[in-house]
PDB file of N, CA and C in Angstrom:
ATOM      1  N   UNK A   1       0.856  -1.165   0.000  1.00  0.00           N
ATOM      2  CA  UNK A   1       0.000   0.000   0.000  1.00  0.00           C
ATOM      3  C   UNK A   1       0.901   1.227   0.000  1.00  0.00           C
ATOM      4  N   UNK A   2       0.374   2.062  -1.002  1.00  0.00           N
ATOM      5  CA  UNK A   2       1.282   3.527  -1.077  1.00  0.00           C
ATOM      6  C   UNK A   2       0.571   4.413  -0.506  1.00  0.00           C
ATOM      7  N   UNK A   3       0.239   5.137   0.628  1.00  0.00           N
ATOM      8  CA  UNK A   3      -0.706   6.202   1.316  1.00  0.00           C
ATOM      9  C   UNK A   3      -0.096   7.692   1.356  1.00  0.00           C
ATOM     10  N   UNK A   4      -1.049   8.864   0.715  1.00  0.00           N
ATOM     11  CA  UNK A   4      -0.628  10.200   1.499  1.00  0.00           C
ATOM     12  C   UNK A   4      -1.965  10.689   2.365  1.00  0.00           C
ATOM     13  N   UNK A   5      -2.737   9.454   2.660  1.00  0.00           N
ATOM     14  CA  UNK A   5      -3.297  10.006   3.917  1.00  0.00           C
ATOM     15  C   UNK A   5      -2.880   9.998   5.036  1.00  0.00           C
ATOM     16  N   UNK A   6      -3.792  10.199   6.594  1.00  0.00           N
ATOM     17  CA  UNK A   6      -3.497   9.758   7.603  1.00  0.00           C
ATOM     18  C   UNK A   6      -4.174   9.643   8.637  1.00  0.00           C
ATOM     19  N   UNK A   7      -3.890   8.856   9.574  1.00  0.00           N
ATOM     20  CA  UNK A   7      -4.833   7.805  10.962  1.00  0.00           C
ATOM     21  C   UNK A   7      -4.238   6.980  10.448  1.00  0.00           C
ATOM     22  N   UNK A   8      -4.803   6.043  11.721  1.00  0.00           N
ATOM     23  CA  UNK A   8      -4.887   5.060  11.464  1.00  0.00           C
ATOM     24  C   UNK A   8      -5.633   4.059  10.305  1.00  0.00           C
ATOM     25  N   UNK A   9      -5.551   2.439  10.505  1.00  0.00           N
ATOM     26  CA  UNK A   9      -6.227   2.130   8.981  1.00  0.00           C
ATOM     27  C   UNK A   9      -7.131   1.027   9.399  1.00  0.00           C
ATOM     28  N   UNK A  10      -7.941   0.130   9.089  1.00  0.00           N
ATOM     29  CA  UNK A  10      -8.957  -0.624   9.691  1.00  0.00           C
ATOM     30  C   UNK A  10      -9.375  -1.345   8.629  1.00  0.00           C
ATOM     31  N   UNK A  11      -9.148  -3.273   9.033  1.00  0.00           N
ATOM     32  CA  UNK A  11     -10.091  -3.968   8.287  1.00  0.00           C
ATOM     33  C   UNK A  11     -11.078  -4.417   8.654  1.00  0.00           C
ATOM     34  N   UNK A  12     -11.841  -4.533   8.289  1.00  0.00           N
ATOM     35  CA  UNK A  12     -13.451  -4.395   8.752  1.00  0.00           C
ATOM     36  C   UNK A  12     -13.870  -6.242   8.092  1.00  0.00           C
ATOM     37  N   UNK A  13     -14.568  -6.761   9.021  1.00  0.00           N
ATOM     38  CA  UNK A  13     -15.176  -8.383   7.932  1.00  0.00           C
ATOM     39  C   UNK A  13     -16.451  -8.711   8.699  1.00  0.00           C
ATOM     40  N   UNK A  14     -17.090  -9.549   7.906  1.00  0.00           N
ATOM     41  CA  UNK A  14     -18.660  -9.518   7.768  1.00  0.00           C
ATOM     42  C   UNK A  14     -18.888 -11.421   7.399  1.00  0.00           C
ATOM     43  N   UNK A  15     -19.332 -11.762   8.133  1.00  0.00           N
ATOM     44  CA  UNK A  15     -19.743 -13.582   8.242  1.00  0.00           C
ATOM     45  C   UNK A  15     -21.754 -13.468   7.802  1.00  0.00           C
ATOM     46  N   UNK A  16     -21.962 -14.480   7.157  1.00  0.00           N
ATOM     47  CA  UNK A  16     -23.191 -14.638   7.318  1.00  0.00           C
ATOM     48  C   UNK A  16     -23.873 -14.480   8.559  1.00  0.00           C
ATOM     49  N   UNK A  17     -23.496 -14.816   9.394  1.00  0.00           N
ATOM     50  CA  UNK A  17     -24.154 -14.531  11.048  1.00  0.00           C
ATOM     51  C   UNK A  17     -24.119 -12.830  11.034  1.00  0.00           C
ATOM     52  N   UNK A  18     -23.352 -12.413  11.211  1.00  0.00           N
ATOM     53  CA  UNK A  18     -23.170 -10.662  11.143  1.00  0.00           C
ATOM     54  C   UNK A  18     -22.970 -10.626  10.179  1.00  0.00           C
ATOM     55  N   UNK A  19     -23.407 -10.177   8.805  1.00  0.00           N
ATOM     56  CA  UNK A  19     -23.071  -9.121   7.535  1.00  0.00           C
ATOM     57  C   UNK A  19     -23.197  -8.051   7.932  1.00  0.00           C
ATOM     58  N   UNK A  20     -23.148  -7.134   9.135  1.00  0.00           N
ATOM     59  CA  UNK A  20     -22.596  -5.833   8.897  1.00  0.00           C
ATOM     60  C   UNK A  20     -21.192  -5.755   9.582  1.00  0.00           C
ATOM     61  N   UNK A  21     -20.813  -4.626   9.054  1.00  0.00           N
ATOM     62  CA  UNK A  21     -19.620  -4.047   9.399  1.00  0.00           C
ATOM     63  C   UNK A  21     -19.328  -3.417  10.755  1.00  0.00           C
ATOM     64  N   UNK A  22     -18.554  -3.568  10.984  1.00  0.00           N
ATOM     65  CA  UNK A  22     -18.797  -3.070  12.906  1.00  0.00           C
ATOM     66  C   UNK A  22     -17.276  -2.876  13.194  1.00  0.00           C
ATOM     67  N   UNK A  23     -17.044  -1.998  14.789  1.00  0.00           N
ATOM     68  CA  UNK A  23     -16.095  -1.931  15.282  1.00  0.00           C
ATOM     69  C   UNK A  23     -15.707  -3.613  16.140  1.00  0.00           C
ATOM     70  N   UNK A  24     -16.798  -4.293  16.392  1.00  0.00           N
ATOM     71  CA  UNK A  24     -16.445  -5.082  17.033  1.00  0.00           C
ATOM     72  C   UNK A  24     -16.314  -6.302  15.690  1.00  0.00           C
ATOM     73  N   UNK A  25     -15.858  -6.392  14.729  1.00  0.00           N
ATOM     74  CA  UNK A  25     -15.559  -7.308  13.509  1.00  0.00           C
ATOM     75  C   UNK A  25     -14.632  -6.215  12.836  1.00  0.00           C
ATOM     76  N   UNK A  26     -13.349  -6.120  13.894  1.00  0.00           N
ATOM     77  CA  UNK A  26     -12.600  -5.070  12.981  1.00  0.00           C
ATOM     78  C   UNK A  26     -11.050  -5.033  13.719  1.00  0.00           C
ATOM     79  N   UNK A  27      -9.949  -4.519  12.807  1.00  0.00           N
ATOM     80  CA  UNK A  27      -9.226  -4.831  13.437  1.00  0.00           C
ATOM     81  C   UNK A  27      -8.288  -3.364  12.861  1.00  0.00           C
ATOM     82  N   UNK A  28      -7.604  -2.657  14.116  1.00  0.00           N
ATOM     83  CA  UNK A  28      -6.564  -1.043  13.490  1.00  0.00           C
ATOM     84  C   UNK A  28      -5.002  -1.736  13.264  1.00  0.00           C
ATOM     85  N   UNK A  29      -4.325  -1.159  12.439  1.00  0.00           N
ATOM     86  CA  UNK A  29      -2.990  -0.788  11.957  1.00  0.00           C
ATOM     87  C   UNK A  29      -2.696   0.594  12.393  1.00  0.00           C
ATOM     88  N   UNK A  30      -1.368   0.696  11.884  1.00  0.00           N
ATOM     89  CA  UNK A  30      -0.872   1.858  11.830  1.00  0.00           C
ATOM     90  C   UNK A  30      -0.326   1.971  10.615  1.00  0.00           C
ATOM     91  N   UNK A  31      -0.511   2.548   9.264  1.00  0.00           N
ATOM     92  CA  UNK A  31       0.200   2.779   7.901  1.00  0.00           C
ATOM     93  C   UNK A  31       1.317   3.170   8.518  1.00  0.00           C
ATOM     94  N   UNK A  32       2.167   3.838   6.762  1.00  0.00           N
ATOM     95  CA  UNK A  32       2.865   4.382   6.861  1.00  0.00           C
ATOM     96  C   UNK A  32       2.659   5.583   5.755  1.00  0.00           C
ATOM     97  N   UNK A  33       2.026   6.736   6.032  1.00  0.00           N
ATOM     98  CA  UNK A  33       1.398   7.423   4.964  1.00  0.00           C
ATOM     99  C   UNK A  33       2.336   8.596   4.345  1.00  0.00           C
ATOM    100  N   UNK A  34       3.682   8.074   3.670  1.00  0.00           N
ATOM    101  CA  UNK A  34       4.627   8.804   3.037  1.00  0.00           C
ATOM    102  C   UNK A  34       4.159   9.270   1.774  1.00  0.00           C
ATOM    103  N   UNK A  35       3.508   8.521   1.068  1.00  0.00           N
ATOM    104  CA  UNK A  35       2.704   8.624  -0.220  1.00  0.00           C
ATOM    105  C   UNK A  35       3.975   8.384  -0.880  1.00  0.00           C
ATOM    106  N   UNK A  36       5.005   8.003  -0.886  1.00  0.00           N
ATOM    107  CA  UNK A  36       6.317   7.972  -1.703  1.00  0.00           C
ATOM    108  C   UNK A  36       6.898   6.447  -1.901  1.00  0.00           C
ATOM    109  N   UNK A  37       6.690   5.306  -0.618  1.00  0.00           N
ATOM    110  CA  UNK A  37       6.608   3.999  -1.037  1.00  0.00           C
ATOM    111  C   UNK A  37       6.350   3.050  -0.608  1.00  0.00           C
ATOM    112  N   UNK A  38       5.884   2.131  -1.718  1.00  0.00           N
ATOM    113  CA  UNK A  38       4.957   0.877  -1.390  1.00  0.00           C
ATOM    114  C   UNK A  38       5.743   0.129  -0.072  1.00  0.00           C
ATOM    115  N   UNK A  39       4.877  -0.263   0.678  1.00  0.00           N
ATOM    116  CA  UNK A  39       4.957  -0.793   2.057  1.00  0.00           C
ATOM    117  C   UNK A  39       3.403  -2.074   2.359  1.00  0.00           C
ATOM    118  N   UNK A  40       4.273  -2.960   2.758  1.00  0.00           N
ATOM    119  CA  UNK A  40       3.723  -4.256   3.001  1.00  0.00           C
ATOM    120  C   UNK A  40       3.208  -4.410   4.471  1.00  0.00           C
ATOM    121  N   UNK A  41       2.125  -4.493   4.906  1.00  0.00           N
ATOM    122  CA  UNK A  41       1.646  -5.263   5.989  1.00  0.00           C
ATOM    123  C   UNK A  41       0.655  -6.528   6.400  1.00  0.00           C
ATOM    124  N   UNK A  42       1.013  -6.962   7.341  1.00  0.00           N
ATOM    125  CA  UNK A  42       0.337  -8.528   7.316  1.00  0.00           C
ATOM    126  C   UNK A  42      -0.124  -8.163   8.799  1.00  0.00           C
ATOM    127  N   UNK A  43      -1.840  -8.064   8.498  1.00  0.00           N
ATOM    128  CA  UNK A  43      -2.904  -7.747   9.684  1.00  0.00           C
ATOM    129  C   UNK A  43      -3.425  -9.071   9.857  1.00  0.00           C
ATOM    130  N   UNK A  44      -3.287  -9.821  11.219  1.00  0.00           N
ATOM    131  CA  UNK A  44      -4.056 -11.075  11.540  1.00  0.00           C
ATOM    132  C   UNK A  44      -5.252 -10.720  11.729  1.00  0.00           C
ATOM    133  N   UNK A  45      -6.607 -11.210  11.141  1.00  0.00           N
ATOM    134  CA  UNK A  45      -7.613 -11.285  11.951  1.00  0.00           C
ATOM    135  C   UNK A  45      -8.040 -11.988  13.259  1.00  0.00           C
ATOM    136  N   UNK A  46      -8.591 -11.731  14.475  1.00  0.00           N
ATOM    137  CA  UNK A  46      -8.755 -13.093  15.255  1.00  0.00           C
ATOM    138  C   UNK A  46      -9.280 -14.189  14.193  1.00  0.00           C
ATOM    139  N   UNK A  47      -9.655 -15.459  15.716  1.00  0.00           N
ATOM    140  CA  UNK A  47     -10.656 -16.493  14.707  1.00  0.00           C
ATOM    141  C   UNK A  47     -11.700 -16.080  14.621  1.00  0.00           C
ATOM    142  N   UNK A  48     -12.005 -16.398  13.624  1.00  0.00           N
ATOM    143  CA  UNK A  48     -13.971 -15.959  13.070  1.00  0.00           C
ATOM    144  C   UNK A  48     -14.044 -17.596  13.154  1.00  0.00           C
ATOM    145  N   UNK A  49     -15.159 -18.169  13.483  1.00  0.00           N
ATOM    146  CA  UNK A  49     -16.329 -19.215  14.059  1.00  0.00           C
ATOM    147  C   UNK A  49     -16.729 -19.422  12.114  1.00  0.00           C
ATOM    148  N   UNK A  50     -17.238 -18.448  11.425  1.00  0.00           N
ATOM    149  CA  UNK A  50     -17.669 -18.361  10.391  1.00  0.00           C
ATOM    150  C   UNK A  50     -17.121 -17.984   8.835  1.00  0.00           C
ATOM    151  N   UNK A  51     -17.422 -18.581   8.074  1.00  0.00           N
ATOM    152  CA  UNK A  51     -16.301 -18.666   7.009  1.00  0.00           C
ATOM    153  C   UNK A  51     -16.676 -16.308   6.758  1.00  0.00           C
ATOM    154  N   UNK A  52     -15.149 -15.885   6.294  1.00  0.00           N
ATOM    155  CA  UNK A  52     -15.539 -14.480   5.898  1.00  0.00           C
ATOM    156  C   UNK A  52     -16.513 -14.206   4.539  1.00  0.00           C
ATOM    157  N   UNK A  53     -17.335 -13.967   4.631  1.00  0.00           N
ATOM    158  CA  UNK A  53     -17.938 -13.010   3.255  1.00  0.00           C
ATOM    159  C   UNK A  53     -17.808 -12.263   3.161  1.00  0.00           C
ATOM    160  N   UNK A  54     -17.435 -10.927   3.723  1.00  0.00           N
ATOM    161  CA  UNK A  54     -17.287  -9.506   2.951  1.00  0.00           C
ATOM    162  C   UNK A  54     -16.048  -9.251   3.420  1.00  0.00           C
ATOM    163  N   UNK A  55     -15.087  -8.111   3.267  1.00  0.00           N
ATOM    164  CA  UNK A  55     -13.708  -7.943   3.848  1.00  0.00           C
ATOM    165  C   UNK A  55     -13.805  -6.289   3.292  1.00  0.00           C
ATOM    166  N   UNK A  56     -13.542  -5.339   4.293  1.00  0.00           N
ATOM    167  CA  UNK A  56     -13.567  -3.974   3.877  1.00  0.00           C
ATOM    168  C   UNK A  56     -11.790  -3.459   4.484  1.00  0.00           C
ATOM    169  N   UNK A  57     -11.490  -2.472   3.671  1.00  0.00           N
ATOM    170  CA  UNK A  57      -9.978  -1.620   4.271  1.00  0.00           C
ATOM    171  C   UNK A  57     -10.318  -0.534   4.150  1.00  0.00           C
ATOM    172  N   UNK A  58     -10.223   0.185   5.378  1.00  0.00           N
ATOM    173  CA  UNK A  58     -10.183   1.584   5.838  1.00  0.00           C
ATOM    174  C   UNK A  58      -8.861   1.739   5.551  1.00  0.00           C
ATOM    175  N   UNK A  59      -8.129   2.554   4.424  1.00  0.00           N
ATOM    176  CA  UNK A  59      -6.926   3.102   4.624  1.00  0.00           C
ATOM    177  C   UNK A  59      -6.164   3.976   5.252  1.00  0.00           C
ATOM    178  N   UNK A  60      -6.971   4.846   5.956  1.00  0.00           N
ATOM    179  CA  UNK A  60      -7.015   5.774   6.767  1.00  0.00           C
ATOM    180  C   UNK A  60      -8.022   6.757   7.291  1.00  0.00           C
ATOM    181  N   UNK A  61      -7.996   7.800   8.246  1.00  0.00           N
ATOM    182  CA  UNK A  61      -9.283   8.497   7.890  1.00  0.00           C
ATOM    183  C   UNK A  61      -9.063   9.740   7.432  1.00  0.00           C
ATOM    184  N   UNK A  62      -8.294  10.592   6.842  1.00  0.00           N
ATOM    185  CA  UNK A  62      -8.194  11.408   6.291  1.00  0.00           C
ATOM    186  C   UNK A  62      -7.944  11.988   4.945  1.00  0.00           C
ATOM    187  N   UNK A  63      -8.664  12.165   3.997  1.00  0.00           N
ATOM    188  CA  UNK A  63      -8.475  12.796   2.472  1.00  0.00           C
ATOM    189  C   UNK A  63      -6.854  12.468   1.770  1.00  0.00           C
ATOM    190  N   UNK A  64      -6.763  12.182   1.054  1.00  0.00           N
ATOM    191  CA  UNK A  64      -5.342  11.587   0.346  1.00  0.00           C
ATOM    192  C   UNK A  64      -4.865  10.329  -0.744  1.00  0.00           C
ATOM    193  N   UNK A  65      -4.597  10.205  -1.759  1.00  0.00           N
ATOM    194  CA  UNK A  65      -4.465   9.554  -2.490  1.00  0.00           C
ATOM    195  C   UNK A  65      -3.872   8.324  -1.327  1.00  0.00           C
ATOM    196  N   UNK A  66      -4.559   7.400  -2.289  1.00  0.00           N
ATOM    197  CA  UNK A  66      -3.665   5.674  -1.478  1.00  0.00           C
ATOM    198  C   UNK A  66      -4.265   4.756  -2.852  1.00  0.00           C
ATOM    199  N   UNK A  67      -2.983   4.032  -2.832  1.00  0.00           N
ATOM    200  CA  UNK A  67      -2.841   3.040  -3.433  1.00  0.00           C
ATOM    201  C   UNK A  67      -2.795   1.888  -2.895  1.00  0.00           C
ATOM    202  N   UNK A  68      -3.347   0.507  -3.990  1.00  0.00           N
ATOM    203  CA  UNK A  68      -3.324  -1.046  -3.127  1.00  0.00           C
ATOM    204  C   UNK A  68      -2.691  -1.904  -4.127  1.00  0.00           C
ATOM    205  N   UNK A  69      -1.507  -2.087  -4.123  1.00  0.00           N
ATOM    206  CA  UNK A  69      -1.175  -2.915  -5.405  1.00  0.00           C
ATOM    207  C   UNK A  69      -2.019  -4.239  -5.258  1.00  0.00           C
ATOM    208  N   UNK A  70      -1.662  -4.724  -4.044  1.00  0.00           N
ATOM    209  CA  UNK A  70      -2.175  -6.460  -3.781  1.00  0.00           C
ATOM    210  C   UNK A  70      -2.869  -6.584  -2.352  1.00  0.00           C
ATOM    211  N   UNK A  71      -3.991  -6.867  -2.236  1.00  0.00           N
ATOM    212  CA  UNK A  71      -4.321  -7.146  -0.869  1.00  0.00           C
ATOM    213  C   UNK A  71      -5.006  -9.300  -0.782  1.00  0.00           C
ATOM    214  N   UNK A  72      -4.189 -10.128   0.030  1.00  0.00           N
ATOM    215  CA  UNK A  72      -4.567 -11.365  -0.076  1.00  0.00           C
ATOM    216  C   UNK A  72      -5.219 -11.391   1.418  1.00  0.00           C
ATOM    217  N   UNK A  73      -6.176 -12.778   1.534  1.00  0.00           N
ATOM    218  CA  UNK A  73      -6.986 -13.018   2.768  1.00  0.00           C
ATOM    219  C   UNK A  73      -6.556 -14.618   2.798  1.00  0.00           C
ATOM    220  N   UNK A  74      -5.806 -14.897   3.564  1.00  0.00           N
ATOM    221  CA  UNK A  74      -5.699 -16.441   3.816  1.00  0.00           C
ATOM    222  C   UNK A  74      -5.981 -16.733   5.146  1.00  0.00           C
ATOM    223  N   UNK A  75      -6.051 -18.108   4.813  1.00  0.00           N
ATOM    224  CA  UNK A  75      -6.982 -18.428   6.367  1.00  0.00           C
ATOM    225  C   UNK A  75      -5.828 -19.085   7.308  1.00  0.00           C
ATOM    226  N   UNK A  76      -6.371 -19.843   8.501  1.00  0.00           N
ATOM    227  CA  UNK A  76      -5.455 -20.016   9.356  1.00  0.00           C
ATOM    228  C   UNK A  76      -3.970 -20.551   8.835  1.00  0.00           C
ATOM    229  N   UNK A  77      -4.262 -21.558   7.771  1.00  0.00           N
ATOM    230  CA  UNK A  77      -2.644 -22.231   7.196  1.00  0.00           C
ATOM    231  C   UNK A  77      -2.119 -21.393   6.379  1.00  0.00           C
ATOM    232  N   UNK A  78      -2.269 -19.937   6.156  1.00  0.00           N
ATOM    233  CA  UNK A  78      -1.270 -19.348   5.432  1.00  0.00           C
ATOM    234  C   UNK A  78      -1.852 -19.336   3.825  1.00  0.00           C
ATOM    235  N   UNK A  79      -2.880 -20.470   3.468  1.00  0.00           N
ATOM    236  CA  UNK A  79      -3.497 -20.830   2.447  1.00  0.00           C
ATOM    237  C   UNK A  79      -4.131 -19.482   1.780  1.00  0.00           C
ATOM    238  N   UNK A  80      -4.116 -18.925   0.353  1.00  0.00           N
ATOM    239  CA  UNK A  80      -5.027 -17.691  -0.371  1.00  0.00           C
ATOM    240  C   UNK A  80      -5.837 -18.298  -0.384  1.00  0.00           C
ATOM    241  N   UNK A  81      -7.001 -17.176   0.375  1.00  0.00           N
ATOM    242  CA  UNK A  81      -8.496 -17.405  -0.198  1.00  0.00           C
ATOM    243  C   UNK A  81      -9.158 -16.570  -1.052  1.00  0.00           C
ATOM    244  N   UNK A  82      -8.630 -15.426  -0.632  1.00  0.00           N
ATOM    245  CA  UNK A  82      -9.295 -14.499  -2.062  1.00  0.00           C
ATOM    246  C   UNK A  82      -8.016 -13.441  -2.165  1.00  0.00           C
ATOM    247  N   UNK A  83      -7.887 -13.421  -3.391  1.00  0.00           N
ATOM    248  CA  UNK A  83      -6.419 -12.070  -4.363  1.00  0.00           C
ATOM    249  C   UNK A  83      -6.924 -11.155  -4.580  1.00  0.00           C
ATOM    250  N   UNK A  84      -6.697  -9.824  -4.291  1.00  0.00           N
ATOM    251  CA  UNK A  84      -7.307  -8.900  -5.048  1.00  0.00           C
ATOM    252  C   UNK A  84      -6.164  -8.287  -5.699  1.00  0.00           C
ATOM    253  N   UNK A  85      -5.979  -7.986  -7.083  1.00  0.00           N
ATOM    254  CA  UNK A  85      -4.385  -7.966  -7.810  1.00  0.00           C
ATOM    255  C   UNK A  85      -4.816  -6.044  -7.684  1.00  0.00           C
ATOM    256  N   UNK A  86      -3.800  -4.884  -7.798  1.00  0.00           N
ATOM    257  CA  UNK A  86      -3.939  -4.168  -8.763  1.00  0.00           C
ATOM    258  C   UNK A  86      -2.781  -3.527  -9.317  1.00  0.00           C
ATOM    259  N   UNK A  87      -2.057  -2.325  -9.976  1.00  0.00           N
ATOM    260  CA  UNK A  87      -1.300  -2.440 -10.367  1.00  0.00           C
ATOM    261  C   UNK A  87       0.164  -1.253  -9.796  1.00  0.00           C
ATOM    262  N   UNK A  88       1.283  -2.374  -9.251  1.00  0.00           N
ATOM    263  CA  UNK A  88       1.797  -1.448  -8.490  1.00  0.00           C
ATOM    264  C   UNK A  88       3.035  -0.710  -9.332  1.00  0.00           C
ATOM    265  N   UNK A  89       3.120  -0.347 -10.907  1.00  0.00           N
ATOM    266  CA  UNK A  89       3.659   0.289 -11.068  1.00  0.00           C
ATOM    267  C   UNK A  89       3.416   1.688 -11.091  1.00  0.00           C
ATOM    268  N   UNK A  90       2.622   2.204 -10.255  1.00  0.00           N
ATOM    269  CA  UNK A  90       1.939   3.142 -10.900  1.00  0.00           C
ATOM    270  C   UNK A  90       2.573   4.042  -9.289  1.00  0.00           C
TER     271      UNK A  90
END
């Protein structure tokens, strides 16, 4: 992720039992909002009971270009469950 915003950043996830989004189905980072270079982080979710259906990223809370080259969701073994590609030459 390339950020020139800033706050903190928040992934947010949603199970058939709860499909909404909530503070309590959520988990903060801290970026690094240089806007100058791509930077990698690996956010554990706790265990979810329920397989994930939705997955949201708060990149920050303040106004600012941000970029996502790649964001992956694997489950407890490290295994991809869902890729989201985009393009980090940019």
């Amino acid at each position: 992720m390339k950020s020139a915003s800033r706050g903190p950043a928040q992934v947010f996830w949603a199970t058939i039992a709860k499909p909404e989004f909530s503070a309590g189905q959520s988990v903060s980072f801290e970026p690094r909002h240089d806007g100058e270079q791509w930077h990698v982080y690996a956010i554990k979710l706790p265990s979810v009971a329920q397989r994930i259906t939705r997955l949201r990223l708060r990149p920050g809370n303040a106004p600012g270009l941000v970029r996502i080259a790649r964001l992956l969701l694997r489950d407890a073994n490290g295994t991809v469950v869902k890729a989201w590609v985009g393009d980090e030459r940019k």
